[in-house]
PDB file of N, CA and C in Angstrom:
ATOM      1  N   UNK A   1      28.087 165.646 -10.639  1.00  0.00           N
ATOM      2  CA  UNK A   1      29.360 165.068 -10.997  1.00  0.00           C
ATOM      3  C   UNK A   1      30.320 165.127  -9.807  1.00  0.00           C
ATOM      4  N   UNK A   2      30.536 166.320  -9.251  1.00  0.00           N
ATOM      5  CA  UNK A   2      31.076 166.471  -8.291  1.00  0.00           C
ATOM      6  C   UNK A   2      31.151 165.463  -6.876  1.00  0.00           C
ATOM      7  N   UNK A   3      29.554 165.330  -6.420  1.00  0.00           N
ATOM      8  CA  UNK A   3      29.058 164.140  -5.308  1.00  0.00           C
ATOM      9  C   UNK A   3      29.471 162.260  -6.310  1.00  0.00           C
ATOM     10  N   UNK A   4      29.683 162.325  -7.575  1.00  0.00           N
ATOM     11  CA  UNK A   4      30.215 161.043  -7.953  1.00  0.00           C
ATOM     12  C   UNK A   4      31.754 160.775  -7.274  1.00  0.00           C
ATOM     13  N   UNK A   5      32.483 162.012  -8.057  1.00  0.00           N
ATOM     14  CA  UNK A   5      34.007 161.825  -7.595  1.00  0.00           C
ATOM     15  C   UNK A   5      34.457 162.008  -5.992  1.00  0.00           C
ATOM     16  N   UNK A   6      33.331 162.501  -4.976  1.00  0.00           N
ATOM     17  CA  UNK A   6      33.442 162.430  -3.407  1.00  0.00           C
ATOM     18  C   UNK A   6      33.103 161.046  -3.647  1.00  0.00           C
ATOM     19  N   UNK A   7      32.451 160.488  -4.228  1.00  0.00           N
ATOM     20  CA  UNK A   7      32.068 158.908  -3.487  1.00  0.00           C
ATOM     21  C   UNK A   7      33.151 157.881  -3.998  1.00  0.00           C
ATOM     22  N   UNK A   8      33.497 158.505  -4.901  1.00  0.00           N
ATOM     23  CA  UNK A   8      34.568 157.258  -5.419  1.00  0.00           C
ATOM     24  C   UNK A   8      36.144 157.834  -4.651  1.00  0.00           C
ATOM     25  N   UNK A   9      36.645 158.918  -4.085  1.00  0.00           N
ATOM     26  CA  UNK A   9      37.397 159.233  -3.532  1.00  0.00           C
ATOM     27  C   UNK A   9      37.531 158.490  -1.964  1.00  0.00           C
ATOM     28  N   UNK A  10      36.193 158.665  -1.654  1.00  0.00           N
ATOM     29  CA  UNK A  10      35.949 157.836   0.115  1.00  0.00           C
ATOM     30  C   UNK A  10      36.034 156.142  -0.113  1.00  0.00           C
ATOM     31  N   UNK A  11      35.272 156.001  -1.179  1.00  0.00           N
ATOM     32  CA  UNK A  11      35.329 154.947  -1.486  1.00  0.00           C
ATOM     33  C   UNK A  11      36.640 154.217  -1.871  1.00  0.00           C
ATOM     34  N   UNK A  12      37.965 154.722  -2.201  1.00  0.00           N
ATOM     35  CA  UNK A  12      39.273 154.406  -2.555  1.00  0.00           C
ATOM     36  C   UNK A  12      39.696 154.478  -1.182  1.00  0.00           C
ATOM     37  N   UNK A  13      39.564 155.544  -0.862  1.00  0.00           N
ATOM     38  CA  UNK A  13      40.116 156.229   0.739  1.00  0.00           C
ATOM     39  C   UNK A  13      40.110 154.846   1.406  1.00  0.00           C
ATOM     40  N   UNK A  14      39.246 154.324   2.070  1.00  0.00           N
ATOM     41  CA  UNK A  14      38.404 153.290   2.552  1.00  0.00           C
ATOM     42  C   UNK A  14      39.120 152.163   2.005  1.00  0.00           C
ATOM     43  N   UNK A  15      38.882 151.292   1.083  1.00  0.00           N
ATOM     44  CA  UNK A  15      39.689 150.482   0.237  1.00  0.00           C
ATOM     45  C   UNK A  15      41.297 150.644   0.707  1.00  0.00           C
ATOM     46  N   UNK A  16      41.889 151.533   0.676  1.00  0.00           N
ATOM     47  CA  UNK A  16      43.364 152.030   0.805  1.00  0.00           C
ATOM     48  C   UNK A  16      43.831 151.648   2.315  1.00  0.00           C
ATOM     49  N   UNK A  17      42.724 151.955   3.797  1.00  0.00           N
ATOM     50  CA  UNK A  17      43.095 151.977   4.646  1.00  0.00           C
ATOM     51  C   UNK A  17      42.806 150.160   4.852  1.00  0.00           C
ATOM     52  N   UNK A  18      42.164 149.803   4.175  1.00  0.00           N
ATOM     53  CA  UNK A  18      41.741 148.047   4.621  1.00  0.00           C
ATOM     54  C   UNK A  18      42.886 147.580   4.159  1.00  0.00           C
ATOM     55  N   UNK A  19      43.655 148.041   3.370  1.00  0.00           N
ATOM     56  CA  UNK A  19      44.701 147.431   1.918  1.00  0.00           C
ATOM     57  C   UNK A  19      46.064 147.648   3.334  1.00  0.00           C
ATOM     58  N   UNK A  20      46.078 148.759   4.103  1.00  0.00           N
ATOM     59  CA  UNK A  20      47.500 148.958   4.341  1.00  0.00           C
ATOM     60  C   UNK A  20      46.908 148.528   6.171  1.00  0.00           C
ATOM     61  N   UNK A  21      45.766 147.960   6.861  1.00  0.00           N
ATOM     62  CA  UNK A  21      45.860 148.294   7.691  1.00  0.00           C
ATOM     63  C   UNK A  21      46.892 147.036   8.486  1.00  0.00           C
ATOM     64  N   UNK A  22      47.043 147.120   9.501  1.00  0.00           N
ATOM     65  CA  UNK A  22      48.115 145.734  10.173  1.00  0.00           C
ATOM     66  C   UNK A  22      47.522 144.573  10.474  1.00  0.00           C
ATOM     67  N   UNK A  23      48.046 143.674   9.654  1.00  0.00           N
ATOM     68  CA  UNK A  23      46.947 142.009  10.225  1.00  0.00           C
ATOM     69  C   UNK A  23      47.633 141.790  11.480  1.00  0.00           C
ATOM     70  N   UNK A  24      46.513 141.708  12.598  1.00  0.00           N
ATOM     71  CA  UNK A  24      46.716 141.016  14.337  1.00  0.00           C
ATOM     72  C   UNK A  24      47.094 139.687  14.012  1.00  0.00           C
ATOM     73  N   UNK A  25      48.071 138.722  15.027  1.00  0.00           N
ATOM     74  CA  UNK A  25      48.900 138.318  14.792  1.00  0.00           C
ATOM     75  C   UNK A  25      48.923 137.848  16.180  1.00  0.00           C
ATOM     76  N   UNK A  26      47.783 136.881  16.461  1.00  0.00           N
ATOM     77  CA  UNK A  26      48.269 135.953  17.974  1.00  0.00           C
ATOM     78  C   UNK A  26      49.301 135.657  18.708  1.00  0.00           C
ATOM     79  N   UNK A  27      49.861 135.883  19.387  1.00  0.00           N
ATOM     80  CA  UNK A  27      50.727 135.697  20.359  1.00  0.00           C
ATOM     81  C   UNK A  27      50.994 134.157  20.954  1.00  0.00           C
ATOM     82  N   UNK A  28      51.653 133.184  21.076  1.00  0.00           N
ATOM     83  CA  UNK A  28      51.216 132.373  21.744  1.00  0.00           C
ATOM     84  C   UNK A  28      51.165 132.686  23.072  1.00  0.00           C
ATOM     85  N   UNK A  29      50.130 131.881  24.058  1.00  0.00           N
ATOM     86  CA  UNK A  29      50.635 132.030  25.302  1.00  0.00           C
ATOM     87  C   UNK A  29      51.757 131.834  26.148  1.00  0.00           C
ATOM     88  N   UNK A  30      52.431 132.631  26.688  1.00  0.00           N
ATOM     89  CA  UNK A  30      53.595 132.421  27.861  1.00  0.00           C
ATOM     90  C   UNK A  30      53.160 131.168  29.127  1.00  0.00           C
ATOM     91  N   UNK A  31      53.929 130.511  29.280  1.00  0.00           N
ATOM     92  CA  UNK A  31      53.311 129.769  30.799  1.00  0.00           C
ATOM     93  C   UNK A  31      53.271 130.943  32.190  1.00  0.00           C
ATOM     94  N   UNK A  32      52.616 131.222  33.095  1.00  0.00           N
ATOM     95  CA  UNK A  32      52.781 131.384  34.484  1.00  0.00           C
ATOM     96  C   UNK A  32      53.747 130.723  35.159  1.00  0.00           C
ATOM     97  N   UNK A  33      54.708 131.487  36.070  1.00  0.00           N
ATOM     98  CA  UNK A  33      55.330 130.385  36.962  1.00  0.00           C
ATOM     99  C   UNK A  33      54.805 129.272  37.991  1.00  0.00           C
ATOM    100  N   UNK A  34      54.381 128.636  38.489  1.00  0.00           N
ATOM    101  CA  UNK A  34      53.963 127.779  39.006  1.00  0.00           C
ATOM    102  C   UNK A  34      52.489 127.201  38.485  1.00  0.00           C
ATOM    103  N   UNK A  35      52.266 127.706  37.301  1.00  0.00           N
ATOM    104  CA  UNK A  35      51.290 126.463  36.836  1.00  0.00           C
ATOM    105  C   UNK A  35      51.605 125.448  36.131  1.00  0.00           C
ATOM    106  N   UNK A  36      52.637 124.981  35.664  1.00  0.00           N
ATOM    107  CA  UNK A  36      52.817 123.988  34.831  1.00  0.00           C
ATOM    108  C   UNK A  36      54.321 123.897  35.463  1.00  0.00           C
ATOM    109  N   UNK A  37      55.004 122.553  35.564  1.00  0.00           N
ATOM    110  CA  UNK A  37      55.812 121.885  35.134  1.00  0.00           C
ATOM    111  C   UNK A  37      56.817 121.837  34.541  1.00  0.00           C
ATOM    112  N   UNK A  38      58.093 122.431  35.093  1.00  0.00           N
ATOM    113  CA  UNK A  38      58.962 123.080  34.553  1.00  0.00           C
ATOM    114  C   UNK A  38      59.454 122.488  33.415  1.00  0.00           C
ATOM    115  N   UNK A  39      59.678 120.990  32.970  1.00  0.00           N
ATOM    116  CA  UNK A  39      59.515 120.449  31.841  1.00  0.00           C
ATOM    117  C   UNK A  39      58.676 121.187  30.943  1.00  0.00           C
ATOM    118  N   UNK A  40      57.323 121.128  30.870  1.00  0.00           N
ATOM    119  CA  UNK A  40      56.331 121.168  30.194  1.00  0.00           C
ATOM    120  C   UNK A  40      56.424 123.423  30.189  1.00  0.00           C
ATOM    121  N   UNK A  41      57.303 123.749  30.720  1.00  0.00           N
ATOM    122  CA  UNK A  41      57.380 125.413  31.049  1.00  0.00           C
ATOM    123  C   UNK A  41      58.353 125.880  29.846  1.00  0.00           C
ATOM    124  N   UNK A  42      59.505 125.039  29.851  1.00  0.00           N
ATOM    125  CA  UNK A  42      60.511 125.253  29.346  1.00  0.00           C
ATOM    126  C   UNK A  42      60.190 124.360  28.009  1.00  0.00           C
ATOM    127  N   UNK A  43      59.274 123.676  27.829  1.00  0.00           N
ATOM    128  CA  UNK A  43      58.747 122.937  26.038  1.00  0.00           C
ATOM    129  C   UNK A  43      58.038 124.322  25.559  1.00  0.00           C
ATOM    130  N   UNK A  44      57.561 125.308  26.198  1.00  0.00           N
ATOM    131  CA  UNK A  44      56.342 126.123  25.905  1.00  0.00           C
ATOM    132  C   UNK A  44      56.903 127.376  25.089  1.00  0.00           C
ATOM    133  N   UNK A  45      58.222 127.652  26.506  1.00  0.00           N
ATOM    134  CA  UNK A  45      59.422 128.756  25.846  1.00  0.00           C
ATOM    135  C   UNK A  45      60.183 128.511  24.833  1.00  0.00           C
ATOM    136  N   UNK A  46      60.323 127.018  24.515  1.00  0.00           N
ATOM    137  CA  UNK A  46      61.521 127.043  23.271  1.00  0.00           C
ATOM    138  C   UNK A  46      60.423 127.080  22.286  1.00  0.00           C
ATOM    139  N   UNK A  47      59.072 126.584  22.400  1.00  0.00           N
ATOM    140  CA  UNK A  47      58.189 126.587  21.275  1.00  0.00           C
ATOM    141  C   UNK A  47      58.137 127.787  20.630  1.00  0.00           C
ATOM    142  N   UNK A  48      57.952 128.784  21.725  1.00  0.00           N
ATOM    143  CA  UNK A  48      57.561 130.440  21.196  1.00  0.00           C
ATOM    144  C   UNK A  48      58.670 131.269  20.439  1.00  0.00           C
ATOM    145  N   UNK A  49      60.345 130.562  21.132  1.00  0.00           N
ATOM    146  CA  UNK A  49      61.313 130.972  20.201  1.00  0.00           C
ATOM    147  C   UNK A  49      62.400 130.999  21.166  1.00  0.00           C
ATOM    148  N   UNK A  50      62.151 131.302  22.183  1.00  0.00           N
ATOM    149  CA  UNK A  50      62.964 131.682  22.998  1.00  0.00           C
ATOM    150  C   UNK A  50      63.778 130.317  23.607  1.00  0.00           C
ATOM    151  N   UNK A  51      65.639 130.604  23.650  1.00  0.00           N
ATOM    152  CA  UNK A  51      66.504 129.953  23.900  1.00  0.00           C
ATOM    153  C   UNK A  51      66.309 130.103  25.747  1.00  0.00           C
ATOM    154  N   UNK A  52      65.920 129.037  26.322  1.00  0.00           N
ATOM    155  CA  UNK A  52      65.625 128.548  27.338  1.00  0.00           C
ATOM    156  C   UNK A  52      66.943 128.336  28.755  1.00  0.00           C
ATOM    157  N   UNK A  53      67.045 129.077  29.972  1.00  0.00           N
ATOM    158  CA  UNK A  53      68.000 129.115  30.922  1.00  0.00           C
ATOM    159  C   UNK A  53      67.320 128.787  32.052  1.00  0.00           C
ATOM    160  N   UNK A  54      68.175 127.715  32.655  1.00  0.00           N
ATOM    161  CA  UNK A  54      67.486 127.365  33.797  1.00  0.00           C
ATOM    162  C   UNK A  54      68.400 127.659  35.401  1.00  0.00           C
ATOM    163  N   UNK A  55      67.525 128.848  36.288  1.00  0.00           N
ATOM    164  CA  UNK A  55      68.214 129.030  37.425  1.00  0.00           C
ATOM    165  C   UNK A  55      67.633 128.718  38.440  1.00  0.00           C
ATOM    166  N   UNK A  56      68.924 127.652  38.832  1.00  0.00           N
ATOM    167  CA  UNK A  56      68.426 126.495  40.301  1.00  0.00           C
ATOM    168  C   UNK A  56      68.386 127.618  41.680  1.00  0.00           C
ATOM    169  N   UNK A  57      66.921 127.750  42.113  1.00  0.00           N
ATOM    170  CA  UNK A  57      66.603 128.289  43.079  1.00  0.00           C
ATOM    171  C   UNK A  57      67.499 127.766  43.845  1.00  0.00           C
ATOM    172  N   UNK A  58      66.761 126.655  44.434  1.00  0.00           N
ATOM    173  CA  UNK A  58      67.329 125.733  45.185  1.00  0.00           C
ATOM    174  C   UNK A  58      67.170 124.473  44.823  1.00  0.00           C
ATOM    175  N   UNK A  59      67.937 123.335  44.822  1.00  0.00           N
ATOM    176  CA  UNK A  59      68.023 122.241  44.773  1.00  0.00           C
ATOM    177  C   UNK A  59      68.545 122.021  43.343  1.00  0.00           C
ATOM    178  N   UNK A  60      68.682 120.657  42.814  1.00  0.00           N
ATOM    179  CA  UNK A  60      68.889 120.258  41.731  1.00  0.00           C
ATOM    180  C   UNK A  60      68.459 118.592  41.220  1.00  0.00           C
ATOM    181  N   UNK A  61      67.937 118.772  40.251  1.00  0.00           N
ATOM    182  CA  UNK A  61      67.541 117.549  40.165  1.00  0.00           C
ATOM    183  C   UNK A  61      68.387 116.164  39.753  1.00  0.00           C
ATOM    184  N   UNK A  62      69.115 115.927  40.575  1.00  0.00           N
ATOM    185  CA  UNK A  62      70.404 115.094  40.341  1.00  0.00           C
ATOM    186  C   UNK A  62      69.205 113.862  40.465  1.00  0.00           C
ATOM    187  N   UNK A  63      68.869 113.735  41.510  1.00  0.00           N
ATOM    188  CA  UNK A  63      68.055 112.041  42.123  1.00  0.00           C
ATOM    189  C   UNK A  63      66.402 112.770  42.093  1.00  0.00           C
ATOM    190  N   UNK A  64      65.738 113.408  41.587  1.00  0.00           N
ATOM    191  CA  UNK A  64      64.753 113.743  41.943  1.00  0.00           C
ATOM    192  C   UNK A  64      64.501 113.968  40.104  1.00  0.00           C
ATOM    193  N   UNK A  65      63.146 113.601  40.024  1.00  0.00           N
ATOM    194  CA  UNK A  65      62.414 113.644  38.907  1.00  0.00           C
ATOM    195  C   UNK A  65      62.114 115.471  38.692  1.00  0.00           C
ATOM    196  N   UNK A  66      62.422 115.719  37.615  1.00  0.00           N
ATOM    197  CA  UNK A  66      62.146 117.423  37.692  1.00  0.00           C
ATOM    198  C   UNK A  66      60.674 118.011  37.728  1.00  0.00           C
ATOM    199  N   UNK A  67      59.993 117.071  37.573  1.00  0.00           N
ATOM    200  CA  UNK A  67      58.190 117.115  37.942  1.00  0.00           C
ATOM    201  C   UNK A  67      57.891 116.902  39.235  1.00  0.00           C
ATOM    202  N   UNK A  68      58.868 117.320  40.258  1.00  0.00           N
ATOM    203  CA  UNK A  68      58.336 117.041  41.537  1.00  0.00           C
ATOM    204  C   UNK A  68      59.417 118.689  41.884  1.00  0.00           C
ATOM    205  N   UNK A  69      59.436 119.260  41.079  1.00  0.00           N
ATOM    206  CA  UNK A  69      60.551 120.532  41.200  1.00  0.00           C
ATOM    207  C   UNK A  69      59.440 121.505  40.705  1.00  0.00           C
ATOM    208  N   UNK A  70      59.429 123.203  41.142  1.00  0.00           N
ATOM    209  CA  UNK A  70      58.209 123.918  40.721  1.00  0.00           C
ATOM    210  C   UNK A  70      59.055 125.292  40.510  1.00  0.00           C
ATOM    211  N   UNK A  71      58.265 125.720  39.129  1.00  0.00           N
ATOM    212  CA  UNK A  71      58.723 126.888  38.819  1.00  0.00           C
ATOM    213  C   UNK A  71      58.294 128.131  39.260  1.00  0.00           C
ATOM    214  N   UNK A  72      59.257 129.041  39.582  1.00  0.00           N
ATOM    215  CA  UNK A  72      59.207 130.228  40.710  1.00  0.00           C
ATOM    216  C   UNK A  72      59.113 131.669  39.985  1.00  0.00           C
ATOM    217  N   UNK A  73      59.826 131.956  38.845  1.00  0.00           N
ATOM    218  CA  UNK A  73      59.768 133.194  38.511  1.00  0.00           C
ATOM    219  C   UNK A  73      60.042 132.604  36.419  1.00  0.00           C
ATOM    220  N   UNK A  74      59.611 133.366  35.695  1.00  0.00           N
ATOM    221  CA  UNK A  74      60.215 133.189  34.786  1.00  0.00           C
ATOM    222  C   UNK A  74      60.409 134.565  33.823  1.00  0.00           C
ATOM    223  N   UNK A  75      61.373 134.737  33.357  1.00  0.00           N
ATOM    224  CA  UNK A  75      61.784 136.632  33.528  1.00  0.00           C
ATOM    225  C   UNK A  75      61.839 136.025  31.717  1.00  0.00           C
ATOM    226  N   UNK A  76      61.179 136.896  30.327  1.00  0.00           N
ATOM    227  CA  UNK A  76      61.200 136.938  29.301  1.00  0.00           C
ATOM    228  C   UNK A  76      61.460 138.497  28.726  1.00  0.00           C
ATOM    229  N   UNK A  77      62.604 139.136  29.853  1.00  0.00           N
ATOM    230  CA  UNK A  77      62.622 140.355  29.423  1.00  0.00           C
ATOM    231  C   UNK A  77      63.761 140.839  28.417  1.00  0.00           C
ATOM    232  N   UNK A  78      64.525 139.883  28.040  1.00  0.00           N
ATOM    233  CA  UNK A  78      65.278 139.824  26.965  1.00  0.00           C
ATOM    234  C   UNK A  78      65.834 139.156  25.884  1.00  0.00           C
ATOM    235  N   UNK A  79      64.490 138.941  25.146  1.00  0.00           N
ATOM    236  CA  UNK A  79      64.829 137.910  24.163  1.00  0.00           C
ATOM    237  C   UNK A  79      65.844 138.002  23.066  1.00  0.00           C
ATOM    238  N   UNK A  80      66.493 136.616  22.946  1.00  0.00           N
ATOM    239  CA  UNK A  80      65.457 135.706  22.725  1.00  0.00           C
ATOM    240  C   UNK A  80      65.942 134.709  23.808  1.00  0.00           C
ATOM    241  N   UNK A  81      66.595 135.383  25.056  1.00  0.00           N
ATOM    242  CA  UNK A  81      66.579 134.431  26.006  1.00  0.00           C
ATOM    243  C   UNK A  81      65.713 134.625  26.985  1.00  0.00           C
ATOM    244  N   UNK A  82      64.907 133.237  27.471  1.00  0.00           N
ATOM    245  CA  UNK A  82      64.240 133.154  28.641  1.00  0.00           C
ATOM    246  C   UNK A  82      64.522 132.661  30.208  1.00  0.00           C
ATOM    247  N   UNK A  83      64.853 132.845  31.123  1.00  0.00           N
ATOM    248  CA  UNK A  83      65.275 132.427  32.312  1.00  0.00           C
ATOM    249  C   UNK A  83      64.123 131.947  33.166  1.00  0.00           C
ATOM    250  N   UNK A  84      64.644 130.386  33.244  1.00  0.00           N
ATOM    251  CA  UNK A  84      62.914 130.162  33.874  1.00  0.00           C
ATOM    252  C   UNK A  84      63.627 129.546  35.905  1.00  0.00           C
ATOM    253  N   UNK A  85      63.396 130.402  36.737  1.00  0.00           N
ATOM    254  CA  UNK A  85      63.917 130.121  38.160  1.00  0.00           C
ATOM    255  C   UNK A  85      63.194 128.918  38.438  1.00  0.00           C
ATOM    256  N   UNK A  86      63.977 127.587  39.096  1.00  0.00           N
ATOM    257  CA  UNK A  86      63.542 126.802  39.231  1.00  0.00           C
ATOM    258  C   UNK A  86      63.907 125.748  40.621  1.00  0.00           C
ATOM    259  N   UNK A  87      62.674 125.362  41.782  1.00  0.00           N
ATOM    260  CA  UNK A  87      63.113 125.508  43.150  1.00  0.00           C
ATOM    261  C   UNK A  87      62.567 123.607  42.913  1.00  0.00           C
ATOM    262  N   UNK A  88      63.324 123.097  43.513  1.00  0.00           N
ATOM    263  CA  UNK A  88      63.250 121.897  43.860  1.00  0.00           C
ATOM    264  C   UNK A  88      63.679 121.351  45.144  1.00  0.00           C
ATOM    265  N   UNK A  89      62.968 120.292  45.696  1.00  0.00           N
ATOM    266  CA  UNK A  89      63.061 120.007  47.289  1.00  0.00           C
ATOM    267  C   UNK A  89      64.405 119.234  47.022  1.00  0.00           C
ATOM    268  N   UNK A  90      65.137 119.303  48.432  1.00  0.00           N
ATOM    269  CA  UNK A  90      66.310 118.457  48.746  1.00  0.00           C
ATOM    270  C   UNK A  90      66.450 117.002  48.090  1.00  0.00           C
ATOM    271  N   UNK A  91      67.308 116.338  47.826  1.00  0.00           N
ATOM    272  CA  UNK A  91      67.222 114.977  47.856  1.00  0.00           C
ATOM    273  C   UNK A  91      66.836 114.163  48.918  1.00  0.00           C
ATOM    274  N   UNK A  92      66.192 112.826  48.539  1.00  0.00           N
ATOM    275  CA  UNK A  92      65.842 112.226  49.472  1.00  0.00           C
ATOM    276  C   UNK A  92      64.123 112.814  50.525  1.00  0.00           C
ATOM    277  N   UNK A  93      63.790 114.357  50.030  1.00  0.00           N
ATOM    278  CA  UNK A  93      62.285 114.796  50.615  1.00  0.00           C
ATOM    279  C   UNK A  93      61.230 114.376  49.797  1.00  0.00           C
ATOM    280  N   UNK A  94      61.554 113.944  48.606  1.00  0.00           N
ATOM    281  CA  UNK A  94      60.039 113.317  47.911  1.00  0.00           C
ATOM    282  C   UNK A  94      58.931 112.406  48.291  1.00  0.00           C
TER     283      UNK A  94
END
């Protein structure tokens, strides 16, 4: 009788820890700075949640398409804002 109520005790035990354990919970991916497209950098950050800041390394894209501009650092250390550094060539170097 005794070895019944150990098995149904482990057996709850067991049950109890599946019942409370933490469901994993994907992350989306962050972009890298200079792999993508600061457009397509800053679609990625507002996707994930984060309210999106953009600091002009250098240049600005007044006359220059911002896909010819490349992202340098992007700091997500205090959300839910993201700061994505962003360096673009002079006007008129494209």
């Amino acid at each position: 009788m005794a070895r019944i109520w150990a098995a149904a005790a482990a057996a709850t035990g067991m049950i109890t820890a599946v019942a409370v354990a933490p469901i994993a919970v994907a992350q989306p991916s962050l972009p890298q700075a200079g792999n993508e497209t600061p457009g397509a950098t800053i679609r990625q950050l507002t996707q994930a949640g984060y309210d999106v800041e953009v600091n002009w390394v250098a240049g600005e894209p007044s006359n220059i398409p911002l896909s010819q501009c490349t992202v340098t650092r992007i700091d997500t250390s205090a959300p839910p804002t993201a700061w994505v550094s962003v360096n673009c060539p002079p006007d008129g170097s494209q």
